[in-house]
Protein backbone atom coordinates (compact mmCIF):
# COMPACT_ATOMS: atom_id res chain seq x y z
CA UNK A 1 5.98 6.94 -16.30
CA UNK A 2 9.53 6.97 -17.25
CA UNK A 3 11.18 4.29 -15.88
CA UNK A 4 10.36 0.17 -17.17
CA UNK A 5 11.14 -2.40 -15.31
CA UNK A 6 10.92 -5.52 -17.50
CA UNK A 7 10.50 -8.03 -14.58
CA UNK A 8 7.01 -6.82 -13.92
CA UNK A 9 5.64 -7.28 -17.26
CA UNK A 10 3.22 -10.45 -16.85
CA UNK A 11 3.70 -10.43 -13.05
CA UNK A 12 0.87 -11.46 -10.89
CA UNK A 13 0.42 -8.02 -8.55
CA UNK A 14 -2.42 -7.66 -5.64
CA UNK A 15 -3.37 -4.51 -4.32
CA UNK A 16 -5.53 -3.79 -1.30
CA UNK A 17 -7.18 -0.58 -1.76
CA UNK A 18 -6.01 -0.29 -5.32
CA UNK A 19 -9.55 1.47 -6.59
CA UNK A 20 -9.22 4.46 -5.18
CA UNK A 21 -6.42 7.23 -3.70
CA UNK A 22 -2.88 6.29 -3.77
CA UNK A 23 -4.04 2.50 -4.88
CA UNK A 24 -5.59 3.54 -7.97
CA UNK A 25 -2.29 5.01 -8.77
CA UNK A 26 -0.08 2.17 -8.40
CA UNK A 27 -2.91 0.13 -10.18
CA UNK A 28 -2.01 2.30 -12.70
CA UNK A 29 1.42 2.21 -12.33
CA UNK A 30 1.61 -1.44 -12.54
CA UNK A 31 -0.78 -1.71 -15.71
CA UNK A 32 1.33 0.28 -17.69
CA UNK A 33 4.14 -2.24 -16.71
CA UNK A 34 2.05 -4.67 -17.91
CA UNK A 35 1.66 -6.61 -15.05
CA UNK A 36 -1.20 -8.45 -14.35
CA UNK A 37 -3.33 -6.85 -12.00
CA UNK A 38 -5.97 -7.89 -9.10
CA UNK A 39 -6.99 -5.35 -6.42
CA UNK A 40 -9.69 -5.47 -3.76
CA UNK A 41 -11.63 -3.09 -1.62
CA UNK A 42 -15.84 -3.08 -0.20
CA UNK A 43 -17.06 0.20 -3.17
CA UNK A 44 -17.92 -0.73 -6.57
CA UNK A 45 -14.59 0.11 -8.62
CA UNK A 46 -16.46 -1.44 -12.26
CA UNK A 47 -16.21 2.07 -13.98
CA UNK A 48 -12.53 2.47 -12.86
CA UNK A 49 -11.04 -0.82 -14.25
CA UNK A 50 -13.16 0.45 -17.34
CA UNK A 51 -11.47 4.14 -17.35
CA UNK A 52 -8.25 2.05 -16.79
CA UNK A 53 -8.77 -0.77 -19.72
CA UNK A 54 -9.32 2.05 -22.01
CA UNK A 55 -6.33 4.44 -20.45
CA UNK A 56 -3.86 1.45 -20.39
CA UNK A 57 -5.07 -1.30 -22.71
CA UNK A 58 -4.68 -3.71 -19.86
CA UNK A 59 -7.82 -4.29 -17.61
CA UNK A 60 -7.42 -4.98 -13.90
CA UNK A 61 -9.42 -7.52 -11.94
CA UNK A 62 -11.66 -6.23 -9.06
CA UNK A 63 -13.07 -8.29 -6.15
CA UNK A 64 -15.33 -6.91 -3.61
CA UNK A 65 -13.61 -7.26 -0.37
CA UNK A 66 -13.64 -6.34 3.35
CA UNK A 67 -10.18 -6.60 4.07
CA UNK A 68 -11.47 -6.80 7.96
CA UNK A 69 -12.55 -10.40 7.17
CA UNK A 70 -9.82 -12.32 7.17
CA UNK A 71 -11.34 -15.62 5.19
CA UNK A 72 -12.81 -13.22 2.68
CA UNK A 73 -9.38 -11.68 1.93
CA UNK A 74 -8.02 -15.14 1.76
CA UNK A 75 -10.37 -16.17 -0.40
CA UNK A 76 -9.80 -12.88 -2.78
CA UNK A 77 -6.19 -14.09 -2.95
CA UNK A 78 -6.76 -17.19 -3.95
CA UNK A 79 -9.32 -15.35 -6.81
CA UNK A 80 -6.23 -13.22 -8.39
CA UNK A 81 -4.11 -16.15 -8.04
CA UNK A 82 -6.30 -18.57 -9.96
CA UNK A 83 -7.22 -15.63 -13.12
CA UNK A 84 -3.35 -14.36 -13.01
CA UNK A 85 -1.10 -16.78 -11.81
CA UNK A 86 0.92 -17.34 -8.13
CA UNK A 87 0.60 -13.53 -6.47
CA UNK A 88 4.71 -12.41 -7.20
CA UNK A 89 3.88 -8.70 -5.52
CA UNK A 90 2.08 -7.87 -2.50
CA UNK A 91 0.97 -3.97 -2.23
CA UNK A 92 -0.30 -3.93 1.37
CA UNK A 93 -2.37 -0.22 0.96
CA UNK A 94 -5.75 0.06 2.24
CA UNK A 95 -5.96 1.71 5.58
CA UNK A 96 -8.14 4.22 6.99
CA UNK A 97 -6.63 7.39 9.05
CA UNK A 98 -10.29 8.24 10.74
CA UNK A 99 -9.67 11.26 13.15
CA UNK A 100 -10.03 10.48 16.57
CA UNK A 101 -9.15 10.81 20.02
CA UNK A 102 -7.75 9.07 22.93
CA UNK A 103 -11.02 9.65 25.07
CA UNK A 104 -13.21 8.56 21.44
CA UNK A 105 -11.73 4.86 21.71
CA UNK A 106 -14.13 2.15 22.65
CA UNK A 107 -12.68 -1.49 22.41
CA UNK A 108 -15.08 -1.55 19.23
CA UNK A 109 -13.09 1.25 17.67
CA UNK A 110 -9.88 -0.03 18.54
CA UNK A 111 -10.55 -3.70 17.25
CA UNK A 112 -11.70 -2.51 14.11
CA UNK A 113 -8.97 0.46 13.38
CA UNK A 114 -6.53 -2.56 14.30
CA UNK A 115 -7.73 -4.81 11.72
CA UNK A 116 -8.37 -2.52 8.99
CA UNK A 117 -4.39 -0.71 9.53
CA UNK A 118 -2.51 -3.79 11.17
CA UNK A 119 -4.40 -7.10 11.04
CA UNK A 120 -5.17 -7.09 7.40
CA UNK A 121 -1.47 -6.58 6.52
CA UNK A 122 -0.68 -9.89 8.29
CA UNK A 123 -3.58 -11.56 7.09
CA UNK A 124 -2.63 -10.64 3.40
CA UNK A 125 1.21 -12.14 3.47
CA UNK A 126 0.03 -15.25 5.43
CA UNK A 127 -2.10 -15.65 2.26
CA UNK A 128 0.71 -15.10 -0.42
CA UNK A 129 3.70 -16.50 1.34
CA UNK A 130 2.95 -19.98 0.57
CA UNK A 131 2.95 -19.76 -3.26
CA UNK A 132 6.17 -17.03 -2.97
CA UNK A 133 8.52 -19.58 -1.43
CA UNK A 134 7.71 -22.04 -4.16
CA UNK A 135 8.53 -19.45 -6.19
CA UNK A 136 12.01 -19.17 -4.52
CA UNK A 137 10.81 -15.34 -4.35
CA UNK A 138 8.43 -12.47 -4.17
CA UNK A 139 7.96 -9.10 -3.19
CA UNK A 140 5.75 -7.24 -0.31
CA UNK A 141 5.38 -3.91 0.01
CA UNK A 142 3.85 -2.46 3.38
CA UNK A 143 2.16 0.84 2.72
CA UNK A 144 2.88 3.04 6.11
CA UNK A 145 2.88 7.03 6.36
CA UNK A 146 5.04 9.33 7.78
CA UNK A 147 2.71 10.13 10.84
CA UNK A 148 4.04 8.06 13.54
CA UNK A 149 7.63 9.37 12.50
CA UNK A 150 5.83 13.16 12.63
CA UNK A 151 4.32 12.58 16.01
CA UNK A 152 0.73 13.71 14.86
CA UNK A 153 -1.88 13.92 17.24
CA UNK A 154 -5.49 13.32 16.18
CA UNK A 155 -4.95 9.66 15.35
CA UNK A 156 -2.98 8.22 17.74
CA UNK A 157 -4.66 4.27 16.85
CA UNK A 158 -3.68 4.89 13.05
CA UNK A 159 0.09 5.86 13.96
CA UNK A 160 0.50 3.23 16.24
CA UNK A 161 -0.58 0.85 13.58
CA UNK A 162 1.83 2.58 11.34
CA UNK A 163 4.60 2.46 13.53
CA UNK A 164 3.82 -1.48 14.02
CA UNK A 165 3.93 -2.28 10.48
CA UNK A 166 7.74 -1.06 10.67
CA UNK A 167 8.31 -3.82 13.29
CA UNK A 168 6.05 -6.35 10.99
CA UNK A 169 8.06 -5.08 8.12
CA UNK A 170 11.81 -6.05 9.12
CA UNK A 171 10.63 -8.75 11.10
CA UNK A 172 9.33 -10.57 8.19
CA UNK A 173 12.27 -9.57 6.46
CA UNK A 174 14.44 -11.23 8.51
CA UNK A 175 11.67 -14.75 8.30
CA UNK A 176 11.58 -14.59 4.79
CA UNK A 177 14.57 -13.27 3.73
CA UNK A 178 16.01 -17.02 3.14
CA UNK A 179 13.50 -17.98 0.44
CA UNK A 180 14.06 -14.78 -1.21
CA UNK A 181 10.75 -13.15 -0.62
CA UNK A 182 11.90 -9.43 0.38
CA UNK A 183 9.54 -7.44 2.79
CA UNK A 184 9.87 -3.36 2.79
CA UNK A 185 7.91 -0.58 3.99
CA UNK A 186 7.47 2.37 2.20
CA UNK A 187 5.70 5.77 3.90
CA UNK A 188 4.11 8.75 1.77
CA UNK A 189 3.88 11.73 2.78
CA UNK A 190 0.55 13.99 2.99
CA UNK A 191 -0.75 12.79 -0.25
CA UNK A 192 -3.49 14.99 -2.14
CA UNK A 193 -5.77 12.15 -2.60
CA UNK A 194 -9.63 12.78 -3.20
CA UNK A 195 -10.71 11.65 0.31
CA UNK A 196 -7.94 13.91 1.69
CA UNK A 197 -8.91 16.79 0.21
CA UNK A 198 -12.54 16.26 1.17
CA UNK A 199 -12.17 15.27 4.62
CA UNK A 200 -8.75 16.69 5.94
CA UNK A 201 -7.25 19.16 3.82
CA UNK A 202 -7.71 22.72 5.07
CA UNK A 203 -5.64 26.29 3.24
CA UNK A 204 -3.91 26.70 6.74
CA UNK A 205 -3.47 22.95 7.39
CA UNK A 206 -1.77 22.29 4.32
CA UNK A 207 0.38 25.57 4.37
CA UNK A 208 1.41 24.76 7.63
CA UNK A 209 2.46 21.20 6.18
CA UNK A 210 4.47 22.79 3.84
CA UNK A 211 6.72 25.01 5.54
CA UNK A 212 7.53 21.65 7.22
CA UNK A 213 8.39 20.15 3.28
CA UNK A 214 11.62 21.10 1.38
CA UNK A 215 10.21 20.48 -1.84
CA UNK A 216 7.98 23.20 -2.51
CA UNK A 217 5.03 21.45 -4.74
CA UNK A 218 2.24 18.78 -2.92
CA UNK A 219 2.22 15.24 -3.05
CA UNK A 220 -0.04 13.20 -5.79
CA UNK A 221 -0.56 9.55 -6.01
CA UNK A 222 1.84 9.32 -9.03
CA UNK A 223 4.93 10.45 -6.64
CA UNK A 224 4.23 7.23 -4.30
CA UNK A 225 3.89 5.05 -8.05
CA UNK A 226 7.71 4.91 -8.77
CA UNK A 227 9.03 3.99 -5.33
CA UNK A 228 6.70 1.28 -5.06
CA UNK A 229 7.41 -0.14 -8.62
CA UNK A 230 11.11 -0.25 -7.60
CA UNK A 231 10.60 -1.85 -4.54
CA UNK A 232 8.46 -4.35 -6.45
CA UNK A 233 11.10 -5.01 -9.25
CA UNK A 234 14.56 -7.21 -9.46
CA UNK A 235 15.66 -3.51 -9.45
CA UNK A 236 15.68 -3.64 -5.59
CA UNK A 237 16.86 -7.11 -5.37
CA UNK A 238 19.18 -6.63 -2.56
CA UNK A 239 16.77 -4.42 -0.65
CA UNK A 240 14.76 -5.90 2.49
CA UNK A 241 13.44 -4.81 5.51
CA UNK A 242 13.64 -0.91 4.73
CA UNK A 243 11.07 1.88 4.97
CA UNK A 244 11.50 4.11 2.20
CA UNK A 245 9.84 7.41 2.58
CA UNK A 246 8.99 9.76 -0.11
CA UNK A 247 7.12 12.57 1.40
CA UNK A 248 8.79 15.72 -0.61
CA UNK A 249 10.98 16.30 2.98
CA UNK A 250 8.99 16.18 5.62
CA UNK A 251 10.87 13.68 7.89
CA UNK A 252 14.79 12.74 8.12
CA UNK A 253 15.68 9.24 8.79
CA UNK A 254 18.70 7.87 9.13
């Protein structure tokens, strides 16, 4: 990591999803900031905060959470917040990009693809924004993807969550702009995270991705790390209800 950002040394940071994929690369990130760390999500992540304590010197905390439970997310909060202080930065990243099919949703599938790429994202800043404003500040960070912007079919639940979390994002902005708690979005590209690779990833899938990239190398967790530490430092002070989108050039906004 090149860049330091001197603000996030000490801060209180919460991650959802932050074991595994592009999470346990910004938990990274953000440990070698020295930031205080708490992440949650439902698989055992013991032997990662151990591979990270020993990697970084700094140990995260892990609580076992379904972010689909609203109270128990809550109550995770209020966990990190007690062992590392009011929560300054809010990494909204767990979500889950099952395949499917208009005729495959039941109103089972839709409540719970809802919750675990839309619902828990609100859930998680109702939780923090308390504590932020009496902090005259904070910082959340929306994880999206560029799929809704793409137009991919084979999800269309997940992109439609995605392209809510947009709306969520500069509404909130605009809400909690006045107590200086800034609210951005940022979307990655196709990442080559583990699940990825073992679920998704095929030779002509990806090579038809990247004739659709400028930059000619894939995506790793690491290249999602720095935007999201910006966004999360005084760096970005003046920046609020944006998407940022690092996906290699895939997309053009703008």
């Amino acid at each position: 990591m090149t860049a330091l950002y001197s603000d996030l040394n000490a801060a209180s940071v919460f991650i959802t999803g932050g074991g595994s994929g592009i999470g346990a690369g910004l938990t990274e990130a953000f440990l070698r900031q020295g930031a205080r760390v708490a992440f949650v999500q439902r698989s055992d992540a013991t032997g990662f905060c151990d591979a990270m304590e020993q990697a970084t010197g700094n140990r995260p905390l892990f609580i076992a959470c379904d972010i689909t439970d609203a109270r128990a997310l809550e109550d995770a909060i209020a966990q990190a917040a007690e062992a590392h202080g009011p929560i300054r930065v809010l990494i909204n990243n767990a979500a889950n990009d099952q395949r499917h099919t208009l005729d495959d949703v039941t109103d089972e599938f839709l409540d719970w693809a809802l919750a675990i790429n839309f619902k828990c994202y609100v859930h998680a800043a109702q939780a923090v924004v308390p504590a932020m404003r009496d902090m005259s500040g904070g910082s959340i960070i929306n994880i999206t993807s560029i799929s809704y912007m793409m137009g991919n079919a084979g999800y269309p639940i997940y992109t439609a969550a995605n392209s809510a979390l947009n709306g969520l994002t500069r509404s909130l902005a605009r809400e909690l702009g006045p107590h200086r708690i800034r609210v951005n979005a940022l979307a990655p590209g196709w990442v080559m995270t583990p699940k990825q690779l073992d679920q998704w990833v095929t030779p002509e899938g990806l090579a038809e991705h990247m004739k659709r990239q400028c930059l000619p190398d894939t995506l790793s967790p690491q290249d999602i790390a720095g935007g999201v530490l910006y966004l999360a430092s005084e760096a970005s002070r003046a920046m609020t209800g944006q998407a940022l989108v690092i996906d290699g050039g895939v997309v053009v906004t703008g």
